[in-house]
Structure formats: structure tokens, C-alpha cells
Protein backbone atom coordinates (compact mmCIF):
# COMPACT_ATOMS: atom_id res chain seq x y z
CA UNK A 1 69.93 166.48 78.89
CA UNK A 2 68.77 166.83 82.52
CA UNK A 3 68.76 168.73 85.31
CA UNK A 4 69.39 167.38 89.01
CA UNK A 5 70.88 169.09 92.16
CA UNK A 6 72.12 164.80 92.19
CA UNK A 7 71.89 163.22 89.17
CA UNK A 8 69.89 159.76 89.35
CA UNK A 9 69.12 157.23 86.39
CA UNK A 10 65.85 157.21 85.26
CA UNK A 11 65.91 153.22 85.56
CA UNK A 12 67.26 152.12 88.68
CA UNK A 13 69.83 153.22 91.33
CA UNK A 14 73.48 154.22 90.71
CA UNK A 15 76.60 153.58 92.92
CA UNK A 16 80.28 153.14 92.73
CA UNK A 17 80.46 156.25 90.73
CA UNK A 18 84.17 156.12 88.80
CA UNK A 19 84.68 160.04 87.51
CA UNK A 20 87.63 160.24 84.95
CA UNK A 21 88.00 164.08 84.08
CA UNK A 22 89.06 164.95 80.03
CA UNK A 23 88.90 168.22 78.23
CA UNK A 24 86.83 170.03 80.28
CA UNK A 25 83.94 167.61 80.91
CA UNK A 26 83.81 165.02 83.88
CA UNK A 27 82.96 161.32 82.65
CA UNK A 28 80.81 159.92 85.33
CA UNK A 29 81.26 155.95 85.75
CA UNK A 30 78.78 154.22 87.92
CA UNK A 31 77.63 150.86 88.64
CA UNK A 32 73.37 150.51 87.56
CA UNK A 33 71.54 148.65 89.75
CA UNK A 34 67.75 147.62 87.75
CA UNK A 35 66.07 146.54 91.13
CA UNK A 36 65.36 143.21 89.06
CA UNK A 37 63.97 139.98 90.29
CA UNK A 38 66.78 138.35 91.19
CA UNK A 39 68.79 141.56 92.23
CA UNK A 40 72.51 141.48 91.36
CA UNK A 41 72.26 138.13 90.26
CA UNK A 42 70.17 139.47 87.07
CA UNK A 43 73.88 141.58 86.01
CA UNK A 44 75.46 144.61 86.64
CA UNK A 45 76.76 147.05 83.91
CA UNK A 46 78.54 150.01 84.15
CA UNK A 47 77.01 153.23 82.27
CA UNK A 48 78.10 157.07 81.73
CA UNK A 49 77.01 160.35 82.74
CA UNK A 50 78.79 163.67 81.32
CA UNK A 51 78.92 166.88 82.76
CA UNK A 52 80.60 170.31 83.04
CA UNK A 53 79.26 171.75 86.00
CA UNK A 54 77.41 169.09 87.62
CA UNK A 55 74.18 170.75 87.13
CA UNK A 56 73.06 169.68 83.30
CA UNK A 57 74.08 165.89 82.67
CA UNK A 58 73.77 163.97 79.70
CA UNK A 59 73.17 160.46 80.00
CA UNK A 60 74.83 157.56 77.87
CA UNK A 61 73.22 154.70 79.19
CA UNK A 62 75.06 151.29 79.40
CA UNK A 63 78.63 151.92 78.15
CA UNK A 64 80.36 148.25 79.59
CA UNK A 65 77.18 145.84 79.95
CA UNK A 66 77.98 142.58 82.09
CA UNK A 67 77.65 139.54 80.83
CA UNK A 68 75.89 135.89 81.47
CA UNK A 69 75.79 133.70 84.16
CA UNK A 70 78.74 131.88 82.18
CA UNK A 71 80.71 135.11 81.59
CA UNK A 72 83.11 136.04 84.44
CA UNK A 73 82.02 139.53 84.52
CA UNK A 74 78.06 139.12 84.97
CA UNK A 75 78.93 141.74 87.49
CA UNK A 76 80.53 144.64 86.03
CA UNK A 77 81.90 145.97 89.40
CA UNK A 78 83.88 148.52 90.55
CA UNK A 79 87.35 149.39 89.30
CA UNK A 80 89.35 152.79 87.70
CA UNK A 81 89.82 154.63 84.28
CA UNK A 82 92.69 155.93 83.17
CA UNK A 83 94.53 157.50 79.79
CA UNK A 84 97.58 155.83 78.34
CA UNK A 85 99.22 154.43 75.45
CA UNK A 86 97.57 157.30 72.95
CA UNK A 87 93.87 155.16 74.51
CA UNK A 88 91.42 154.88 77.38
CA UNK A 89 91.97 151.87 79.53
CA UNK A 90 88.95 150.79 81.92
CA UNK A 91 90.27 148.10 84.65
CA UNK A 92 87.03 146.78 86.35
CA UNK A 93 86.22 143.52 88.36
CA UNK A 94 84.69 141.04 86.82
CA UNK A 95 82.67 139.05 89.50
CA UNK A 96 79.72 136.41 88.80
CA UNK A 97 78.93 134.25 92.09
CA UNK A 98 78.00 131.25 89.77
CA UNK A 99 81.57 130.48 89.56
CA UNK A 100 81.86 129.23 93.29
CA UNK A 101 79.86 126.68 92.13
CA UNK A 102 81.71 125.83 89.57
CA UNK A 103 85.18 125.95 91.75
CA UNK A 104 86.57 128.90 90.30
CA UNK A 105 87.47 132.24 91.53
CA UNK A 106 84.18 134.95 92.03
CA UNK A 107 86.28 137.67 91.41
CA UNK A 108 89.04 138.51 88.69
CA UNK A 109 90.10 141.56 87.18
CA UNK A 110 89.37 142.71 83.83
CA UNK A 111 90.18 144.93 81.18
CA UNK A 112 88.48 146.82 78.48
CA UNK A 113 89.56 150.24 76.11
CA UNK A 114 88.68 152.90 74.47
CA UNK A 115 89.17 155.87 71.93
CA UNK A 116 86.32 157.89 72.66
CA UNK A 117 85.39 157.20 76.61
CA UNK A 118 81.90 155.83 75.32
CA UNK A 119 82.58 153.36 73.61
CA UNK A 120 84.52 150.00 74.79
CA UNK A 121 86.16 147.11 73.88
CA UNK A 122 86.54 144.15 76.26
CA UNK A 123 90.06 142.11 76.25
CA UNK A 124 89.30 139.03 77.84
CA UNK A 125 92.66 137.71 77.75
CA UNK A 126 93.85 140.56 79.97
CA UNK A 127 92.00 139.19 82.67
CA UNK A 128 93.57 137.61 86.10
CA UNK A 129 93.09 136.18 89.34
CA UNK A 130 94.21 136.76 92.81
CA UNK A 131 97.58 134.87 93.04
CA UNK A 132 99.19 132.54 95.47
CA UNK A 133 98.53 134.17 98.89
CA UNK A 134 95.31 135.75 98.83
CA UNK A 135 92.15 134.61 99.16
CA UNK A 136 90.42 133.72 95.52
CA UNK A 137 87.17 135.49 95.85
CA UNK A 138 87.95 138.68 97.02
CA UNK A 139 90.03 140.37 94.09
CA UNK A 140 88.55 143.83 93.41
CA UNK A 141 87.99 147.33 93.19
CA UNK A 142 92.09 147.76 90.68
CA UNK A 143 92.66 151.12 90.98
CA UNK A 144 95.43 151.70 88.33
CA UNK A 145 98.43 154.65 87.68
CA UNK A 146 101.11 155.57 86.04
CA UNK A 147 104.44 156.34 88.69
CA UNK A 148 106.60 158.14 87.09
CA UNK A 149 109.29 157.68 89.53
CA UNK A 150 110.08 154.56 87.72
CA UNK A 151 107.66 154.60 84.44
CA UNK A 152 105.73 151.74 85.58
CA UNK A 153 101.51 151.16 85.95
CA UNK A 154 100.90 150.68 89.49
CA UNK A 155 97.71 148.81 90.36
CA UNK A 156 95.91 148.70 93.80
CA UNK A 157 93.44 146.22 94.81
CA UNK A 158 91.00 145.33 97.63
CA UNK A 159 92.26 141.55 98.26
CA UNK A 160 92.95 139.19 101.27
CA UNK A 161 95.44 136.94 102.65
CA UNK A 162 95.26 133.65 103.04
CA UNK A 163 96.87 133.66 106.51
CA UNK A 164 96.16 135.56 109.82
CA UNK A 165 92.74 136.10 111.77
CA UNK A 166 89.74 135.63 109.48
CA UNK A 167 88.61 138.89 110.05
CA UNK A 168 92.01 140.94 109.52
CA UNK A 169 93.11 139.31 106.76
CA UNK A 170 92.10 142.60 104.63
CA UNK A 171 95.31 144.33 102.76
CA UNK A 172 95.94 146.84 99.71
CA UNK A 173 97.32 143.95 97.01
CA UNK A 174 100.22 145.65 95.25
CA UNK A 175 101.13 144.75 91.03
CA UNK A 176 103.09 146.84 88.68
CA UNK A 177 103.75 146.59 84.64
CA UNK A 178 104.83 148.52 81.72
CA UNK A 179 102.17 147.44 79.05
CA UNK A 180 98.77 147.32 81.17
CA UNK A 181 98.83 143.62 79.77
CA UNK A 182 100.85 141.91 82.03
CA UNK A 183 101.05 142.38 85.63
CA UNK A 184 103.89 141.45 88.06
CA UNK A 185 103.20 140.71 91.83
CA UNK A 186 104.23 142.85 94.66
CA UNK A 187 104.23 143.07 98.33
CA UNK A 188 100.85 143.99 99.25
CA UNK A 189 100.98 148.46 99.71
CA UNK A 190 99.59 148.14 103.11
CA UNK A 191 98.49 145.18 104.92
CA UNK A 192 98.29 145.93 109.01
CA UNK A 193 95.99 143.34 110.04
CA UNK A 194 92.87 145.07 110.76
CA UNK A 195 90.28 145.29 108.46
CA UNK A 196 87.73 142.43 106.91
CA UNK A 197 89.35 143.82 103.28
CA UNK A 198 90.09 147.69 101.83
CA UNK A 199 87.52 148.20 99.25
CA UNK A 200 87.80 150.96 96.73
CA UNK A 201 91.79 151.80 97.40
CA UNK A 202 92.81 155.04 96.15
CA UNK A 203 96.15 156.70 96.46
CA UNK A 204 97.03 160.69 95.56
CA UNK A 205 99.34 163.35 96.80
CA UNK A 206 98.49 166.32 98.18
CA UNK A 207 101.26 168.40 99.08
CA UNK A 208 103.90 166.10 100.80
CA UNK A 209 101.92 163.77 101.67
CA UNK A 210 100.49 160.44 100.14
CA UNK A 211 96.83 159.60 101.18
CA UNK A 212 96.27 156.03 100.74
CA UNK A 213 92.20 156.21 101.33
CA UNK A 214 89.88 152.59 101.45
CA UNK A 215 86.09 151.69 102.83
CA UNK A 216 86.37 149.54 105.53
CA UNK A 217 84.49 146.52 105.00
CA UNK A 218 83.10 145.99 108.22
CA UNK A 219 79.84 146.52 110.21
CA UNK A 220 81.53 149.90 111.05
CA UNK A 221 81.58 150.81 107.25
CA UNK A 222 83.83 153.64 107.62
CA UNK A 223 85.82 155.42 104.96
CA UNK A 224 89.54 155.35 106.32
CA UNK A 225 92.93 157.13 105.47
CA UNK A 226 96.74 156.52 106.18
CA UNK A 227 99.38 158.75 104.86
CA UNK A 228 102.76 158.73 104.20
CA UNK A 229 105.72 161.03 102.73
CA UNK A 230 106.42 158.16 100.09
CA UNK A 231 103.53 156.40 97.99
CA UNK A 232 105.73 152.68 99.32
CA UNK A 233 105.44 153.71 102.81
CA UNK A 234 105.64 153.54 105.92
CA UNK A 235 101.94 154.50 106.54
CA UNK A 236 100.70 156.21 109.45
């Protein structure tokens, strides 16, 4: 166990943290990044911190390692945790730039569960690509929920169009289901013509609102926020 006003790894740098919050201690997520050779080309894996008052940690090290240069998810990047289904589900992106090469998509998004929140299972065949529409490398960041307006997993995804001025083409990708296997294409959440992409879409209430929040991908880099009185809409 350590001690840190921040915590750090001891062997490398640590971003894209993903906290999930269970029975009193907060699971820390984050993307490791070695520093090797080669930087993010080398692999990315996702590893786990625990606290419960974010001042002693406890470190678990590598909890979703990536893969090879022939695996889709070399890159263990960025995506959401979330309980259901008496499990823990972990959607990430899976992105490896050796498939442009290759004339396949960069990105897809992946799945993987648990029973314990340290150790995971990879489902391969739950993974999928950006659809019809958007652009095929930029498919990331799922942020998954349960609505239970209508019982249905919602997920949320950083994505572009296919269509409009190259550097607006950014939207909030929209996909629903009701077994976290198979997902069923929506109208994109938000899509006003903008931004690059929306990287890292979250949405919550707070009060009456709905905060949709995103990172603008942009030489701005800004972290941005619409809200609405409905989690469909109209955003202002």
C-alpha cells in the first residue's frame, strides 16, 4: 500500500482514469503508459488502483493487458465499467493502428467481465465496428448505462460522420440493447456540427437536468457540457 497526495504508478504514467465505485472502495481504472521504445505502439493495458479515501492506494497492476500487433486491442483504450446481469461488464476500445494497413477499422469496441473487479475475461465476439455512416477509425471512448425509463443499456461513443465539413464531423454515436451482447443503432445523442469528435462522452443527472459532458478534440482541448431536461434532448 502507498501513500500519495496523487497516486502515480511506479512504472510509467497513468491517464484516462475510469473510477467505478462498489462497497465502499473506489476502483480506479487507468490507461499505463511504459514510456517504451516505440511508445503506444509497444501496447497499452489498463490496470487498477483501490482506495477508500484517496489517500492509501493499493495497486493491482495490469488487470486488462492489450494485446499484439495482430490483436485488435493492442491498445487497451479508454471506455466505462459498469454492474449488471449479477457481473461486472468492462466496455473498452480496442484500437491497434496496424490495422490501417491491413484495411480494417483502427478502432472497435470491445468487451470483457468480471466477478470480482480484478479479474477479467475478454469476449471477443462481443466486439464491433463503427457502422454505416461514421467514419471507421474513430469508434471510441463507449460509455455504457442502464435507462430505466425503458430497461434498455444505453451506450455513448466518441465517433464521426462520414458527411459534413472534415473538421465538424464529430457527434455522440447513440446504440441501445437489452443483453450487453448485441447492440442496435441509433440516431447519434448529439451531433451539432462543431467539434473534430467528442471524446470521453459522459451523461448524468443532477437535479433536473441532464449534463451530457465530452473533451473536445481540437487544438482548443477543452472539456465541454450541454444540458438538457431529457437525457434524448434537445441540448442546450
Amino acid at each position: 500500500m502507498t501513500k500519495h497526495v496523487f497516486y502515480k504508478p511506479e512504472d510509467g504514467w497513468s491517464g484516462d482514469y475510469i473510477p467505478f465505485y462498489w462497497n465502499g472502495t473506489f476502483y480506479l481504472f487507468y490507461l499505463l503508459d511504459r514510456h517504451s521504445p516505440r511508445g503506444h505502439l509497444d501496447g497499452v493495458p489498463w490496470c487498477l488502483t483501490e482506495t477508500s479515501d484517496f489517500v492509501n492506494f493499493t495497486s493491482r497492476g495490469v488487470v486488462l493487458p492489450g494485446g499484439t500487433e495482430q490483436d485488435q486491442d493492442l491498445c487497451v483504450y479508454t471506455g466505462s465499467v459498469l454492474a449488471a446481469q449479477d457481473r461486472f461488464h468492462i466496455f473498452y476500445t480496442g484500437n491497434n493502428p496496424f490495422m490501417r494497413q491491413m484495411g480494417l477499422p483502427e478502432q472497435k469496441v470491445m468487451h470483457a467481465v468480471s466477478d470480482d473487479l480484478r479479474h477479467w475475461t475478454k469476449i471477443p465476439e462481443d466486439t464491433f465496428q463503427a457502422p454505416e455512416g461514421y467514419e471507421p477509425h474513430d469508434w471510441r471512448d463507449p460509455f455504457v448505462y442502464l435507462d430505466e425509463r425503458d430497461g434498455q443499456y444505453h451506450m455513448l461513443l466518441a465517433a464521426r460522420l462520414k458527411e459534413g465539413a472534415l473538421p465538424r464531423r464529430g457527434c455522440t454515436a447513440h446504440l441501445v440493447s437489452s443483453d450487453l451482447k448485441t447492440w442496435q443503432q441509433l440516431p447519434p445523442l448529439w451531433a451539432p456540427e462543431s467539434y473534430y469528435t467528442h471524446e470521453c462522452p459522459e451523461l448524468f443527472q443532477m437535479g433536473e437536468w441532464y449534463y451530457l459532458i465530452f473533451s473536445e478534440f481540437s487544438d482548443i482541448n477543452r472539456t465541454r457540457y450541454v444540458m438538457s431536461k431529457s437525457p434524448d434532448g434537445p441540448w442546450i
